[in-house]
Protein backbone atom coordinates (compact mmCIF):
# COMPACT_ATOMS: atom_id res chain seq x y z
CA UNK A 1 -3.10 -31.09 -20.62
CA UNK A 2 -2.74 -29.97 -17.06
CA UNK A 3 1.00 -28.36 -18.17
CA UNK A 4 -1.10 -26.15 -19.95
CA UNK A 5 -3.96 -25.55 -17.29
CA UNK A 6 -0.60 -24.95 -15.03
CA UNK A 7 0.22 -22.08 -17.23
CA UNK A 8 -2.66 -20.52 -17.70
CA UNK A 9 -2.83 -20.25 -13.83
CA UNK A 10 0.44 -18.92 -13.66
CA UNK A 11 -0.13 -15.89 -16.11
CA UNK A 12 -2.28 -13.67 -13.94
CA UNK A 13 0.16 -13.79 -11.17
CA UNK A 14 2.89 -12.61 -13.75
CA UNK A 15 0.52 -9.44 -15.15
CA UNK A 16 0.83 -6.33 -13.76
CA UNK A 17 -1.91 -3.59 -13.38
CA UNK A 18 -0.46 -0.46 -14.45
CA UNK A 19 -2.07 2.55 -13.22
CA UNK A 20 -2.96 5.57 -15.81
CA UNK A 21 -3.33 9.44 -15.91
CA UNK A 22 -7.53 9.37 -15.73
CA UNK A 23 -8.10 6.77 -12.63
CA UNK A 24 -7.35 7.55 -9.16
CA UNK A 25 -5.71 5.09 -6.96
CA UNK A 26 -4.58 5.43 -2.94
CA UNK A 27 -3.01 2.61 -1.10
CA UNK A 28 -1.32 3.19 2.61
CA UNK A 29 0.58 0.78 4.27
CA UNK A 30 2.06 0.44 7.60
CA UNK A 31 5.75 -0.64 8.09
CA UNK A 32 8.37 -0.65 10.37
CA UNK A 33 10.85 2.45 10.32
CA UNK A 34 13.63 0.52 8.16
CA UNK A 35 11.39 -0.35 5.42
CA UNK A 36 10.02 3.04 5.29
CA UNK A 37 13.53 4.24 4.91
CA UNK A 38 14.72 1.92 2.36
CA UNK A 39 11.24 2.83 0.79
CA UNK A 40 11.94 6.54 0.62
CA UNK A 41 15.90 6.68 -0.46
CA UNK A 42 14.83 4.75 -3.92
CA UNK A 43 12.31 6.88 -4.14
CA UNK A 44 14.83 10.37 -3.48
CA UNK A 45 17.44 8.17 -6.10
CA UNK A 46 14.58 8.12 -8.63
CA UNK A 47 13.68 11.77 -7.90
CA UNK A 48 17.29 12.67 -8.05
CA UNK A 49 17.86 10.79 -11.16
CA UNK A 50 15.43 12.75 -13.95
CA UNK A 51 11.44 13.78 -14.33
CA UNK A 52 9.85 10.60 -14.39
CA UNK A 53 9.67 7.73 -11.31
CA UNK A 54 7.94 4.13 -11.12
CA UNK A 55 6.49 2.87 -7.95
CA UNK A 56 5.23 -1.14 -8.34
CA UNK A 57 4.30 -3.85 -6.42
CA UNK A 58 3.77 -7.58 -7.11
CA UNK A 59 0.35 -6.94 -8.25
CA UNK A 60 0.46 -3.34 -9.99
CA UNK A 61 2.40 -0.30 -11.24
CA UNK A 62 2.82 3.41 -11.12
CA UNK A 63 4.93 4.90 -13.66
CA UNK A 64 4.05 9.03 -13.26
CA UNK A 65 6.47 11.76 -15.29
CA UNK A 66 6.48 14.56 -12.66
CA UNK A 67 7.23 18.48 -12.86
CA UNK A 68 8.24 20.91 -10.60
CA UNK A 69 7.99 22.72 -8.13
CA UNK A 70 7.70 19.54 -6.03
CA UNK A 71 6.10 20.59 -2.77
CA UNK A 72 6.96 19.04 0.38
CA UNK A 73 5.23 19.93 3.75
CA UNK A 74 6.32 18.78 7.20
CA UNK A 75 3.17 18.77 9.89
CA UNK A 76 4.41 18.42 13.64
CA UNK A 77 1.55 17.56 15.70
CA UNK A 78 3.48 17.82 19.87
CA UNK A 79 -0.33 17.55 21.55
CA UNK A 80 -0.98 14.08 23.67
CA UNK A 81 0.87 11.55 21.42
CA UNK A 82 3.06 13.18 18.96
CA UNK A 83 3.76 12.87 15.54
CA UNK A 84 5.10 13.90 12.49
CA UNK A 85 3.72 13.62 8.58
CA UNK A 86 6.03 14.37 5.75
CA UNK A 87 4.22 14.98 3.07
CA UNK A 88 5.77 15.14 -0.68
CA UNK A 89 3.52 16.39 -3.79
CA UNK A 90 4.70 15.93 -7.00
CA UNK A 91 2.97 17.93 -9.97
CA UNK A 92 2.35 16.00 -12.96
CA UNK A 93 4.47 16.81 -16.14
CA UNK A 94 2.78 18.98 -18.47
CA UNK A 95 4.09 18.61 -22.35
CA UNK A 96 2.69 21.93 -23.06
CA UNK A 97 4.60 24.97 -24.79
CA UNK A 98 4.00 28.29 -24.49
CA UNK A 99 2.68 30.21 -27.60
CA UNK A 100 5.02 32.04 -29.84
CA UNK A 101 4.43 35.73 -29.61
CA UNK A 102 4.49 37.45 -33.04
């Protein structure tokens, strides 16, 4: 009997929450500059590789199909402590056709 308590204790940590078109979600983390890099080349490999990427963590994932233009911004900030954000934006895929003109 406790095998199968064991189990059933072990199955939440397993599940994933996937996050959907309809719900917002934000999460920022801080990491060293190495992570950040790994971080951002599978990121560019999944960009590079088609329309759709997956982001995921232990505890939940991401999957988004993106469009284009992708928009990336670059904000230099040189005033008392510097620093630089690099922002990327990706559009959401839209499965939409234009209409037929007749």
């Amino acid at each position: 009997m406790s095998e199968t308590d064991d189990s059933a204790e072990s199955e939440p940590e397993d599940e994933h929450t996937t996050i959907r078109t309809g719900r917002e979600f934000e999460q920022e983390y801080r990491l060293d500059a190495s992570e950040a890099g790994a971080f951002l080349v599978a990121l560019g490999e999944q960009l590079q590789e088609g329309d759709e990427l997956t982001i995921a963590t232990d505890e939940w994932e991401l999957p988004f199909a993106f469009g284009e233009p992708v928009q990336l911004e670059l904000d230099f900030d040189g005033v008392g402590d510097p620093e630089l954000e690099i922002e990327l934006e990706l559009p959401g895929r839209t499965d939409e056709q234009a209409p037929s003109v007749e």
